[in-house]
C-alpha atoms as a PDB file:
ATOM      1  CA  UNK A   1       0.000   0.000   0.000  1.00  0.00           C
ATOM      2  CA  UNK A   2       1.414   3.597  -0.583  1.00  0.00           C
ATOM      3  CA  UNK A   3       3.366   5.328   1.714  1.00  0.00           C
ATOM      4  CA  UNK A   4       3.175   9.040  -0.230  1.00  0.00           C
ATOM      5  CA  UNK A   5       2.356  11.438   1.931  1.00  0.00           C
ATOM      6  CA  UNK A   6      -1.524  12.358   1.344  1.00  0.00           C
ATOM      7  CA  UNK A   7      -1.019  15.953   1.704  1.00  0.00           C
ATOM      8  CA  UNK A   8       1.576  15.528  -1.673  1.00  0.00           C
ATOM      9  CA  UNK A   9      -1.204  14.914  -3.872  1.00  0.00           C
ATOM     10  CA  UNK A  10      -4.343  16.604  -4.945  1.00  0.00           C
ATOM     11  CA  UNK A  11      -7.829  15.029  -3.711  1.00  0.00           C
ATOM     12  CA  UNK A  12      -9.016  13.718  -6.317  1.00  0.00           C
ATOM     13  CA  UNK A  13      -5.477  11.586  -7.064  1.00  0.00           C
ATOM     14  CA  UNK A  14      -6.395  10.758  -3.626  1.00  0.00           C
ATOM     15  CA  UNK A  15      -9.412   9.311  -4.135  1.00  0.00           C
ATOM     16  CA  UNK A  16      -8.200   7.570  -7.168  1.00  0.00           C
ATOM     17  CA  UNK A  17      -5.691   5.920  -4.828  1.00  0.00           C
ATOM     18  CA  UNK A  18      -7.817   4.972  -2.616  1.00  0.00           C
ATOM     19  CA  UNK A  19     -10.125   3.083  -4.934  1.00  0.00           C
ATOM     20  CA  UNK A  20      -7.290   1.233  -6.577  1.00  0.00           C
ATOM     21  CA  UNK A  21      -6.297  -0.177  -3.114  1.00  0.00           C
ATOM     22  CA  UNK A  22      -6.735  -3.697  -2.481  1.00  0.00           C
ATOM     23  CA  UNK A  23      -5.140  -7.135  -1.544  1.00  0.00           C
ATOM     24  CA  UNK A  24      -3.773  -7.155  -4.797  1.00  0.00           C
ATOM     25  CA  UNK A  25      -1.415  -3.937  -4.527  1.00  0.00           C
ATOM     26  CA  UNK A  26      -0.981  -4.151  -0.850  1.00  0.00           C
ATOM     27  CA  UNK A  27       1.102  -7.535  -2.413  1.00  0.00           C
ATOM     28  CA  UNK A  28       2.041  -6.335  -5.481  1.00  0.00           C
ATOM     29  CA  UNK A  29       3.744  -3.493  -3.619  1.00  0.00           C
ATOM     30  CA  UNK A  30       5.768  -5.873  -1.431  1.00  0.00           C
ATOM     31  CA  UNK A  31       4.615  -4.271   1.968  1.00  0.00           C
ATOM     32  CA  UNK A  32       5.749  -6.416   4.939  1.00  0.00           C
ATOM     33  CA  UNK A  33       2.280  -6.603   6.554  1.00  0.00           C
ATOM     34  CA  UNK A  34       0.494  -8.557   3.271  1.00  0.00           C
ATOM     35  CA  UNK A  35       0.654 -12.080   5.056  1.00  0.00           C
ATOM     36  CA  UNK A  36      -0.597 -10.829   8.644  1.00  0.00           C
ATOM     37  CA  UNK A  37      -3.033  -8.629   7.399  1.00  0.00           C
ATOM     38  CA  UNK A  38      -4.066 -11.572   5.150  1.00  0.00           C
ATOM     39  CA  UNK A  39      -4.427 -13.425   7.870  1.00  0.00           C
ATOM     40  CA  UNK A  40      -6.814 -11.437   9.695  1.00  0.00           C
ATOM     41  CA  UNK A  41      -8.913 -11.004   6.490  1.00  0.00           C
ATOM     42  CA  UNK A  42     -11.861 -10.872   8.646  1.00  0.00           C
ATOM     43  CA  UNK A  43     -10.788  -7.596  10.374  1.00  0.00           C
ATOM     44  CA  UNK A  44     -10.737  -6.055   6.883  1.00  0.00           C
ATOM     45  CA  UNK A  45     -14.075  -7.516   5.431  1.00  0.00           C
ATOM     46  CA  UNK A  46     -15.700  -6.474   1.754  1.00  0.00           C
ATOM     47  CA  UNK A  47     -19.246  -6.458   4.202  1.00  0.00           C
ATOM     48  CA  UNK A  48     -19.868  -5.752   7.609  1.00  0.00           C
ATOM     49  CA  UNK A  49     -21.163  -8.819   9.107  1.00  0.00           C
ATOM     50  CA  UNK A  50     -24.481  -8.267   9.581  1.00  0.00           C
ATOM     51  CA  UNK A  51     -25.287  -9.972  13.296  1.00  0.00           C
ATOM     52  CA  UNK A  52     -26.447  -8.212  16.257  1.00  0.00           C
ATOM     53  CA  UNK A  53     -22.599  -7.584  17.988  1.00  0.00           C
ATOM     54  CA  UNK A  54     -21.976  -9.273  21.928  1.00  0.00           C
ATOM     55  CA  UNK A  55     -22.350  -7.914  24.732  1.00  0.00           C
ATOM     56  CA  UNK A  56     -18.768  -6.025  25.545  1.00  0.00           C
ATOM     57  CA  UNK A  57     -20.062  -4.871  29.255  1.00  0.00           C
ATOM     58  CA  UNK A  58     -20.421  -1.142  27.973  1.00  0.00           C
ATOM     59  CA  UNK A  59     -23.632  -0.586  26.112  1.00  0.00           C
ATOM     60  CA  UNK A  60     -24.781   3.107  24.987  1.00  0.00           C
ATOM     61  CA  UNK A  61     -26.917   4.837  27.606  1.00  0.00           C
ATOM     62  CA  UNK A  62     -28.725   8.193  26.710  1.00  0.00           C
ATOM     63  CA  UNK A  63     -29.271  10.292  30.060  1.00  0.00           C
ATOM     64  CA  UNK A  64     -32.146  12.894  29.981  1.00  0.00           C
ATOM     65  CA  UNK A  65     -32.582  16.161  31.284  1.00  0.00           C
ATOM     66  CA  UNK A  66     -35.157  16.011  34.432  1.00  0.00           C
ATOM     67  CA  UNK A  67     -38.434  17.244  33.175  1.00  0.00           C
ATOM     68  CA  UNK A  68     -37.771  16.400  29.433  1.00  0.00           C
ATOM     69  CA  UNK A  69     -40.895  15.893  27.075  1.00  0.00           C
ATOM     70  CA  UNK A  70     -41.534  13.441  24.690  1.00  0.00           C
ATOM     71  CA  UNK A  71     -39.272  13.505  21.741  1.00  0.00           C
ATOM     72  CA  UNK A  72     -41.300  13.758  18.507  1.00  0.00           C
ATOM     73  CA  UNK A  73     -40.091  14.949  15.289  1.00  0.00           C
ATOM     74  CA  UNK A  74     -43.031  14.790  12.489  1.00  0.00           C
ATOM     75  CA  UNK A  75     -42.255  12.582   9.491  1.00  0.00           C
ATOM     76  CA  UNK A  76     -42.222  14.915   6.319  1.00  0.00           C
ATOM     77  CA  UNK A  77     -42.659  13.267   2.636  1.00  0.00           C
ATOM     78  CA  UNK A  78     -39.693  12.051   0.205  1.00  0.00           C
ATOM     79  CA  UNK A  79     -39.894  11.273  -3.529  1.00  0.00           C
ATOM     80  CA  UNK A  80     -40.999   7.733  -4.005  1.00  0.00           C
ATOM     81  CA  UNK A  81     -37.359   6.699  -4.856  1.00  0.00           C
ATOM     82  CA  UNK A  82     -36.471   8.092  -1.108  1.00  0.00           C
ATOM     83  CA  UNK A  83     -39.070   6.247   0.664  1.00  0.00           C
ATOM     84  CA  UNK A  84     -37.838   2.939  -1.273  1.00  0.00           C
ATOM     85  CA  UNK A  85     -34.153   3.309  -0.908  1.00  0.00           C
ATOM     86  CA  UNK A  86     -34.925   4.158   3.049  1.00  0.00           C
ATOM     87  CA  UNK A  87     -37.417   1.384   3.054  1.00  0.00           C
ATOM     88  CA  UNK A  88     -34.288  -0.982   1.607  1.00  0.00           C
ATOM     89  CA  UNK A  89     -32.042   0.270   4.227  1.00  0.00           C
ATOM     90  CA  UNK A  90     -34.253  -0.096   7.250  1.00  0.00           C
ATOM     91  CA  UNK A  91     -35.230  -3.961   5.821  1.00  0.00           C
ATOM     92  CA  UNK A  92     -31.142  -4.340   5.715  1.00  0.00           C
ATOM     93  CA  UNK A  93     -30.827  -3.280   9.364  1.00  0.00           C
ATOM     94  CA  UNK A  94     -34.095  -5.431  10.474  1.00  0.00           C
ATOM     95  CA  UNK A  95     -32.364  -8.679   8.721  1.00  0.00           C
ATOM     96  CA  UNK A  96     -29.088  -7.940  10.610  1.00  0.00           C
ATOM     97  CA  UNK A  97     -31.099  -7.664  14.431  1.00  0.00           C
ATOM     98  CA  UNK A  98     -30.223  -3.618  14.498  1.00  0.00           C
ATOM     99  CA  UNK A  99     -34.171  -2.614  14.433  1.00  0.00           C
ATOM    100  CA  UNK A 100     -37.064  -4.008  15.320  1.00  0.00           C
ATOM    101  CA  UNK A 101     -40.523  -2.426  14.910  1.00  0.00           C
ATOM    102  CA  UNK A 102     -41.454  -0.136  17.903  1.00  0.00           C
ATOM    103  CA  UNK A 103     -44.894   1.216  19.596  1.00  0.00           C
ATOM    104  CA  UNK A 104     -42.689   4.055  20.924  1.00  0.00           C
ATOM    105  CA  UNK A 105     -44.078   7.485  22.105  1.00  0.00           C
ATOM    106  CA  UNK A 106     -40.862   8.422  20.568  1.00  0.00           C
ATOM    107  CA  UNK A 107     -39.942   9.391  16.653  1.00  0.00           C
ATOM    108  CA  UNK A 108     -37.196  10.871  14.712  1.00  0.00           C
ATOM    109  CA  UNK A 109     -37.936  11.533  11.289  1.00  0.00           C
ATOM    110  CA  UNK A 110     -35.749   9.822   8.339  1.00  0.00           C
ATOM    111  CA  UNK A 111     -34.280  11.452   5.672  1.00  0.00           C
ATOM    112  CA  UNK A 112     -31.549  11.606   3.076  1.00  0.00           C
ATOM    113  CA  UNK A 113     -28.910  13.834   2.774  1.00  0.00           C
ATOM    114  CA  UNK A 114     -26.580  14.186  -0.685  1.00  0.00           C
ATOM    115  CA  UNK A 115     -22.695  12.741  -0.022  1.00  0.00           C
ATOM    116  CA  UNK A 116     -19.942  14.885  -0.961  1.00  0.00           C
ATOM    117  CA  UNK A 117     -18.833  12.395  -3.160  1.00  0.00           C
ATOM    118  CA  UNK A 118     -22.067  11.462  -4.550  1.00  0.00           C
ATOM    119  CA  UNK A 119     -24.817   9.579  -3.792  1.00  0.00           C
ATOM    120  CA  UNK A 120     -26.975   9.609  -0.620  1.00  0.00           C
ATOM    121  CA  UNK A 121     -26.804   9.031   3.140  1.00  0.00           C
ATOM    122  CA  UNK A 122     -29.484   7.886   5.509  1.00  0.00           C
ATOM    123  CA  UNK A 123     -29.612  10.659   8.350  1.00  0.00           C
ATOM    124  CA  UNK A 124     -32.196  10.429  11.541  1.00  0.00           C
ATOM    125  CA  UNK A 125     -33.288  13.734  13.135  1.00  0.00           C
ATOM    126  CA  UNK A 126     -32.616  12.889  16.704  1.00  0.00           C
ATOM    127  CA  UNK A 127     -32.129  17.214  16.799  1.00  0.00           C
ATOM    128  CA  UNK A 128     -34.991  16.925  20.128  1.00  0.00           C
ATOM    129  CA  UNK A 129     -33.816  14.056  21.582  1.00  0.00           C
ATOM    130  CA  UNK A 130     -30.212  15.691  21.635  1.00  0.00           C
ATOM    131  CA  UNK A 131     -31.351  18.436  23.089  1.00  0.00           C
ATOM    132  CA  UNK A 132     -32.706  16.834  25.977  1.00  0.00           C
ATOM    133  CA  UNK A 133     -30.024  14.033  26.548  1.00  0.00           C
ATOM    134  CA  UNK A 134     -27.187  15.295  29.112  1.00  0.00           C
ATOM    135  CA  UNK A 135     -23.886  15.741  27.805  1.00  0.00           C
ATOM    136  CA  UNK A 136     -21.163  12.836  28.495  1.00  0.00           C
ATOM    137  CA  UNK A 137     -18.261  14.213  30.207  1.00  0.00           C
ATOM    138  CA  UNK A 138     -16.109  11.217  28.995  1.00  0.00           C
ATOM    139  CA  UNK A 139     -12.899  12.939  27.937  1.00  0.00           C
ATOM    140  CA  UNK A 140     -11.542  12.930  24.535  1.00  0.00           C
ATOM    141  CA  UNK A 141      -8.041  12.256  23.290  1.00  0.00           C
ATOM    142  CA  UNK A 142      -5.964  14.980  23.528  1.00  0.00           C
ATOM    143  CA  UNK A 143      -4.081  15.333  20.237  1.00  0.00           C
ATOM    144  CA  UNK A 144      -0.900  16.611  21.468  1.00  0.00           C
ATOM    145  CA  UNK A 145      -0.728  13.723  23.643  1.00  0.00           C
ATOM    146  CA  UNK A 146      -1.185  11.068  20.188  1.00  0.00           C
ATOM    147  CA  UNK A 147       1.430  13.451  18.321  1.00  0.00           C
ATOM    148  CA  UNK A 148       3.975  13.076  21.585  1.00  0.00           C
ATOM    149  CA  UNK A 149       3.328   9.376  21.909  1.00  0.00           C
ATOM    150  CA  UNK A 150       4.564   8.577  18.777  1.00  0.00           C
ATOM    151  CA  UNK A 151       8.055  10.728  19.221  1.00  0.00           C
ATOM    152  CA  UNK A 152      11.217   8.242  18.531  1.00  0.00           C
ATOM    153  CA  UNK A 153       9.184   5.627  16.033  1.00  0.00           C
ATOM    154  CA  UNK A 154      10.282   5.281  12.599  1.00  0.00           C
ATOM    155  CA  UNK A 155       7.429   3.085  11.107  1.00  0.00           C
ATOM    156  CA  UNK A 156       3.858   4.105  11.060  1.00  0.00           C
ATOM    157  CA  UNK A 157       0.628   2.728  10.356  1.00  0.00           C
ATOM    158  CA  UNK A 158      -2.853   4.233  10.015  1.00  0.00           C
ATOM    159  CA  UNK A 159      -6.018   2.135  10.506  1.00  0.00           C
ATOM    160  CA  UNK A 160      -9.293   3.299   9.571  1.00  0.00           C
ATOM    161  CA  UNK A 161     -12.217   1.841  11.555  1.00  0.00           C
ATOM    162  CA  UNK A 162     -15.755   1.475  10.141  1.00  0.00           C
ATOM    163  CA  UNK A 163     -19.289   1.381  11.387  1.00  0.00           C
ATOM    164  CA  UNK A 164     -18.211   0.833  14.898  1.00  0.00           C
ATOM    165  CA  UNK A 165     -21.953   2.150  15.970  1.00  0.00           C
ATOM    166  CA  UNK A 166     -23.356  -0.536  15.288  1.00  0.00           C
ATOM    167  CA  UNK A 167     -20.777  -2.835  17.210  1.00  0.00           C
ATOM    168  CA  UNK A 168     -22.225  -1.104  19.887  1.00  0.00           C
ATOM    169  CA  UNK A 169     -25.616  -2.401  22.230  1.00  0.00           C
ATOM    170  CA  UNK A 170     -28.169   0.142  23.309  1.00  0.00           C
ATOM    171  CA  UNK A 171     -28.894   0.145  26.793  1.00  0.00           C
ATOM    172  CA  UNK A 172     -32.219  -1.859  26.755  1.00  0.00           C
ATOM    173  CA  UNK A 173     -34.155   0.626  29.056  1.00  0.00           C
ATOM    174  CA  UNK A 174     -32.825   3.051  26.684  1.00  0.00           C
ATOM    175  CA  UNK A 175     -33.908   1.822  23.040  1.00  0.00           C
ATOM    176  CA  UNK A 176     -37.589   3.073  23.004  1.00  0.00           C
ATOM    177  CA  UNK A 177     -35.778   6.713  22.711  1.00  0.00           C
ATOM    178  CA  UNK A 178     -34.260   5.823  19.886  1.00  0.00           C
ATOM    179  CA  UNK A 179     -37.366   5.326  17.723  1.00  0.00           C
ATOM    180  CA  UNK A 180     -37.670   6.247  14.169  1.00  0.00           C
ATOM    181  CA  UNK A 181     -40.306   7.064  11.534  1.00  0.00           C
ATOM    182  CA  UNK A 182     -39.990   6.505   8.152  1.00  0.00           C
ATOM    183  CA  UNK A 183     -42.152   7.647   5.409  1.00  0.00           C
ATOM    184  CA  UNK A 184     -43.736   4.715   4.633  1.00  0.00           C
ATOM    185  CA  UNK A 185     -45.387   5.043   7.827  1.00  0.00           C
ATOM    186  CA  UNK A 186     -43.433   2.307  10.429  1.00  0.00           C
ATOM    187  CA  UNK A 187     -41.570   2.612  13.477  1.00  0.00           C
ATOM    188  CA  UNK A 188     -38.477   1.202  14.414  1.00  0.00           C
ATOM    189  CA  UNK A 189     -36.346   1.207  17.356  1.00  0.00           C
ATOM    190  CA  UNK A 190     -32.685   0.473  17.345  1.00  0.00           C
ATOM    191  CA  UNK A 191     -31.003  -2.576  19.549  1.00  0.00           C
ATOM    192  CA  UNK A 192     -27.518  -0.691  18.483  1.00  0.00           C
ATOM    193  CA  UNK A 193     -26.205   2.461  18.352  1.00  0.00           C
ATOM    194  CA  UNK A 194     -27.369   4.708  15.663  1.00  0.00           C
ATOM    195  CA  UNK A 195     -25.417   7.546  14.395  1.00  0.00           C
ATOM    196  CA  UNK A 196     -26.603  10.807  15.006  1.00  0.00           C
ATOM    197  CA  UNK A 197     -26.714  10.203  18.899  1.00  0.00           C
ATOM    198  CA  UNK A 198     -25.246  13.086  20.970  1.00  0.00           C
ATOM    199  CA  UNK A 199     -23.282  11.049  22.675  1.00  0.00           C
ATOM    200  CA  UNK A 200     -22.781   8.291  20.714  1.00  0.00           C
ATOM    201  CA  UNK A 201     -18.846   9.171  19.652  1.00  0.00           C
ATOM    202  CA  UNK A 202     -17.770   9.425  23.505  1.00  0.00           C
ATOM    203  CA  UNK A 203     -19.487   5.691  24.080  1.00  0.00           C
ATOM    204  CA  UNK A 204     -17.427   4.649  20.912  1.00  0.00           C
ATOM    205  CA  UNK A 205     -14.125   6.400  21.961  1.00  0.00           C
ATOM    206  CA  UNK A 206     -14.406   4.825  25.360  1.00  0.00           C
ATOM    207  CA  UNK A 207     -14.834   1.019  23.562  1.00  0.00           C
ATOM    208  CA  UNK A 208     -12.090   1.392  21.501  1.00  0.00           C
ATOM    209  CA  UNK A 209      -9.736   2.793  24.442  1.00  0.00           C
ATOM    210  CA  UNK A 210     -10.808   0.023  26.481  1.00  0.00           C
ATOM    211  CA  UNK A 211     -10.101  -2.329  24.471  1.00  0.00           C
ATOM    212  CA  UNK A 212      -6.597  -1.216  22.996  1.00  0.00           C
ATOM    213  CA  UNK A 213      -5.595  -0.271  26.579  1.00  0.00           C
ATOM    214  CA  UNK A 214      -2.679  -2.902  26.538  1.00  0.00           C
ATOM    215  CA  UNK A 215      -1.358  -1.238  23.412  1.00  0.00           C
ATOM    216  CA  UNK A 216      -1.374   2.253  24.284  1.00  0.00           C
ATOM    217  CA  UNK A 217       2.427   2.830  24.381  1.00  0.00           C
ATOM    218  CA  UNK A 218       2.339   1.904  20.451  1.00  0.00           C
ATOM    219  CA  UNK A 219      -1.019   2.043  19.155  1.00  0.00           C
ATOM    220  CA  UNK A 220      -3.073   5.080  20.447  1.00  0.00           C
ATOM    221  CA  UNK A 221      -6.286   6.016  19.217  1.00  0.00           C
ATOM    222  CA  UNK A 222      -8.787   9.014  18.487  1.00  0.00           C
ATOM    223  CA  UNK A 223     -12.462   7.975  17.782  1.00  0.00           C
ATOM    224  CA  UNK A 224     -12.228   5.394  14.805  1.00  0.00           C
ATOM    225  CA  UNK A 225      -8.200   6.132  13.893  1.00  0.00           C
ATOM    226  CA  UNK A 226      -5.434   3.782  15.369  1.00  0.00           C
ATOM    227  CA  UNK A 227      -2.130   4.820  14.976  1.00  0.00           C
ATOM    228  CA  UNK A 228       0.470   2.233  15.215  1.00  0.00           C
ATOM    229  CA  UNK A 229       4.440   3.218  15.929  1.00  0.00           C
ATOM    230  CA  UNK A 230       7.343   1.629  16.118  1.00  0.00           C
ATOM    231  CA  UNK A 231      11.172   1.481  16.476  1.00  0.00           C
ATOM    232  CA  UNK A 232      13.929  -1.164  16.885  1.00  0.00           C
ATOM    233  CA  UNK A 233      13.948  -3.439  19.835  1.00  0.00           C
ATOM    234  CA  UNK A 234      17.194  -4.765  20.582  1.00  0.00           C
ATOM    235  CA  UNK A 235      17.768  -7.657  17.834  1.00  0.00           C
ATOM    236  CA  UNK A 236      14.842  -6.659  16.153  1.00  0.00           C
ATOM    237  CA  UNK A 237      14.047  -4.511  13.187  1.00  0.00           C
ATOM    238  CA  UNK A 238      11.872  -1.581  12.991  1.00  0.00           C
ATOM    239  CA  UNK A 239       9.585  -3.103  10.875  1.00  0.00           C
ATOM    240  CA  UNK A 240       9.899  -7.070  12.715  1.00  0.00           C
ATOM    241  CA  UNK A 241       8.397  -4.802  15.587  1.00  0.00           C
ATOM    242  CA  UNK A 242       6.249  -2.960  13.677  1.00  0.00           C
ATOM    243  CA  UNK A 243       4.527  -6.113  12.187  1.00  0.00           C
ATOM    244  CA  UNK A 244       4.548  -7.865  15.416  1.00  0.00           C
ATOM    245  CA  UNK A 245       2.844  -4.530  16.701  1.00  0.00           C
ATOM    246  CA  UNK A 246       0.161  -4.912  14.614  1.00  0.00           C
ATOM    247  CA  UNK A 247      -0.076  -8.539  14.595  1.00  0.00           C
ATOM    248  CA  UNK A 248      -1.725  -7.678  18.319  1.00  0.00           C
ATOM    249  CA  UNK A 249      -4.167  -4.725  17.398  1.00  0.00           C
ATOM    250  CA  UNK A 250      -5.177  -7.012  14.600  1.00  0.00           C
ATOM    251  CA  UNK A 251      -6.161  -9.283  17.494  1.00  0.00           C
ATOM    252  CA  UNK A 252      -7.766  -7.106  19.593  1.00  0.00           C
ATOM    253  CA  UNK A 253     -10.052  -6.207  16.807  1.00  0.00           C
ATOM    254  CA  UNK A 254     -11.164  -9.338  16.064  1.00  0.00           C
ATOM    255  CA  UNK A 255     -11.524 -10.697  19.502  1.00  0.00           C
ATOM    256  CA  UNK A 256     -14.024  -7.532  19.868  1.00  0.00           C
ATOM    257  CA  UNK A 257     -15.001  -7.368  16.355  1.00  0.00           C
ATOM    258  CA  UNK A 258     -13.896  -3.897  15.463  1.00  0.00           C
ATOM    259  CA  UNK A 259     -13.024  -3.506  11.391  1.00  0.00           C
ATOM    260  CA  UNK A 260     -11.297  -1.464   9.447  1.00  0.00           C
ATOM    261  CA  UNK A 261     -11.420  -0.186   6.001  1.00  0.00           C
ATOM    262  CA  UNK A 262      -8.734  -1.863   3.799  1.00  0.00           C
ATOM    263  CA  UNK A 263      -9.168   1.294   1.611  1.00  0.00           C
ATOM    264  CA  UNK A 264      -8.335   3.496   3.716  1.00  0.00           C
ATOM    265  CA  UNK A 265      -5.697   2.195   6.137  1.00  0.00           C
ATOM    266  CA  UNK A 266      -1.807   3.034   5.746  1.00  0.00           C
ATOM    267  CA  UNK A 267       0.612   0.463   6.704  1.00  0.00           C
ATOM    268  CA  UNK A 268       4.114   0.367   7.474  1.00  0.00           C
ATOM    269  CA  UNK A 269       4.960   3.459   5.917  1.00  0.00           C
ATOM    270  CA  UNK A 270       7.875   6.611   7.224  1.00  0.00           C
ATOM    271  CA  UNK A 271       4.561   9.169   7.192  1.00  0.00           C
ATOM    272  CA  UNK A 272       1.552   8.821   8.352  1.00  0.00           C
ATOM    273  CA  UNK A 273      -1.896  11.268   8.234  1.00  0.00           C
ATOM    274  CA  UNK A 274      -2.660  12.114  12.093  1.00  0.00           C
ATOM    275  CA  UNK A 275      -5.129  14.558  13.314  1.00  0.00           C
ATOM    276  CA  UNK A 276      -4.448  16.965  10.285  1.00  0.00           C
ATOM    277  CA  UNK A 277      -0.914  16.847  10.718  1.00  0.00           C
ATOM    278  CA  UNK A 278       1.886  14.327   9.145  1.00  0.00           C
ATOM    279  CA  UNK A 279       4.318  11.885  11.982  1.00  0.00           C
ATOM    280  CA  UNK A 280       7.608  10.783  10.731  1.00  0.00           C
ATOM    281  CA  UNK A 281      10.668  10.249  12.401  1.00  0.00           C
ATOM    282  CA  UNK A 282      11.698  13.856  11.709  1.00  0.00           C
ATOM    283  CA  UNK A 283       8.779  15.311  13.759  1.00  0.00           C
ATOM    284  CA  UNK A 284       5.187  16.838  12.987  1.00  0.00           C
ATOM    285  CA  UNK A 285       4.569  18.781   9.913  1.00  0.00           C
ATOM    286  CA  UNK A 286       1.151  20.318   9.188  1.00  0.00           C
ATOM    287  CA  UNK A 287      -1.183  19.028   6.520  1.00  0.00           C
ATOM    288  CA  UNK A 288      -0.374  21.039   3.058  1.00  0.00           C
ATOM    289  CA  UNK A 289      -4.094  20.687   1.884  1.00  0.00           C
ATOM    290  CA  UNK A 290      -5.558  21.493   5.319  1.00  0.00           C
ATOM    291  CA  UNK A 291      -3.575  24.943   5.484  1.00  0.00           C
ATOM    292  CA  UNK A 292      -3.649  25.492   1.569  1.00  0.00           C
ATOM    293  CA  UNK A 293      -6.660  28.346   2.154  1.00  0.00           C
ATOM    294  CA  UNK A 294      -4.315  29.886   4.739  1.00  0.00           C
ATOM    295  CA  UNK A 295      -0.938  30.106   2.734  1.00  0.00           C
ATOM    296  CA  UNK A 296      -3.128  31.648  -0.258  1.00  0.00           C
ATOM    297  CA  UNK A 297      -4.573  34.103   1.374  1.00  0.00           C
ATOM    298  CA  UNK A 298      -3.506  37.984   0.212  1.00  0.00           C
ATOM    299  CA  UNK A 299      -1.559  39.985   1.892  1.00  0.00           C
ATOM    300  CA  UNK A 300      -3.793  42.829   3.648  1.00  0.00           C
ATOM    301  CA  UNK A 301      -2.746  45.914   1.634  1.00  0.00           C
ATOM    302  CA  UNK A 302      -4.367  48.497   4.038  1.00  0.00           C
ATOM    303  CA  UNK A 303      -5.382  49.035   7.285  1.00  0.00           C
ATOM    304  CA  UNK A 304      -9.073  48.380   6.696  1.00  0.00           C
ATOM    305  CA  UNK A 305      -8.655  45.498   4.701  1.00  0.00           C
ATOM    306  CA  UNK A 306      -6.268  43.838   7.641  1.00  0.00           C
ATOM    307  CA  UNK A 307      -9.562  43.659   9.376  1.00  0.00           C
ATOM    308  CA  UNK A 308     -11.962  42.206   6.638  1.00  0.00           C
END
């Protein structure tokens, strides 16, 4: 898989990259990680499996305000291509044990929002129930703490995770507040954690820190990123360490069945993408495209224009 430094190459070369990415040029490009990443294939699948996740002891518990109403958000209409494709989705989550149908005095509408890079995603208007649901005070990674841990490596990896929400059980007293209306006219209630949830990233941060606790001097994380670091160990090589390194979080994640996004991941490379910023051996450097609207801007050429 490449190692060139995102920030290097314009988005859409990017993207590009990123589609061409697969088992075939992870080999094809010799990287030392093909045959343990092969063999946890089922950390990296095509599919989610679609199963209703175990119980991992922390489930998602929405908290609300004393006094808080009912949370009803009226279903509005959708072309008949909408209601379908939502109608598709919603069958797709039922199959899987994620929804069941609900008599909740609860509903969030469903609708669909356009992706950036085309096509559409389902979004649930839990905007009430958000409101009224009492902020987690879970704490969340401090960057400069991930950019400090990773001083003295000289092999990086990036790993991507994906739809960890719905890893994730709903707290059973919990799941009539999560009820949804579609515009077919049903109700469903989710048995995992949807996104859109106030408080739904903090539960997931707090999973994956659990669960990579052990590996925290070399593979930190931040939400759904894991960054993996390494160095020599005495008679071993950066990259023997590095591959043993991730020969564990590969582990973890399947013992808890987190996955990752082949696409998307980085492996064993001297740069890595964190937090907006690049990691190598020779420090931090900031992300060229993320400061790009910065470095172009003019020079203020009077006093009044400083200020604009």
């Amino acid at each position: 898989m490449s190692s060139r430094p995102k920030s290097a190459e314009p988005k859409p070369a990017r993207e590009e990259r990123f589609a061409a990415q697969s088992w075939e040029s992870l080999k094809a490009s010799g990287n030392p990680i093909f045959e343990t990443a092969r063999e946890f294939a089922d950390v990296f699948p095509y599919k989610i499996p679609a199963e209703l996740p175990a119980d991992r002891g922390v489930r998602h518990e929405i908290d609300r305000a004393p006094g808080s109403k009912y949370c009803v958000t009226r279903q509005w209409p959708l072309p008949r291509d909408r209601v379908k494709a939502i109608d598709d989705v919603i069958e797709g989550r039922r199959q899987a044990g994620y929804v069941r149908e609900s008599i909740s005095p609860h509903s969030s509408s469903t609708f669909y929002v356009k992706k950036a890079t085309g096509g559409w995603r389902i979004v649930y208007a839990f905007n009430k129930l958000s409101d009224a649901t009492i902020p987690a005070q879970t704490p969340a990674p401090r960057k400069d703490m991930v950019l400090d841990s990773m001083s003295g490596s000289v092999i990086y990896s990036a790993i991507d995770l994906t739809d960890g929400f719905y890893q994730i059980l709903m707290r059973e007293s919990d799941i009539p507040l999560t009820a949804v209306s579609t515009p077919s006219g049903m109700l469903w209630e989710w048995l995992v954690m949807p996104q859109g949830l106030k408080n739904a990233p903090a539960t997931f941060n707090r999973i994956v820190s659990h669960v990579l606790r052990p590996l925290r001097d070399f593979a930190p994380s931040y939400f759904d990123d894991i960054f993996v670091h390494s160095r020599a160990e005495g008679d071993l090589s950066a990259v023997e360490v590095h591959v043993r390194h991730l020969r564990q979080v590969f582990q973890v994640m399947r013992e808890n069945k987190l996955y990752a996004n082949l696409k998307k991941c980085v492996f064993c490379a001297p740069e890595i993408p964190v937090l907006g910023c690049y990691v190598s051996k020779n420090g931090v450097r900031a992300d060229l495209e993320k400061i790009s609207s910065i470095c172009s801007w003019p020079a203020p050429l009077s006093f009044v224009s400083g200020w604009v």
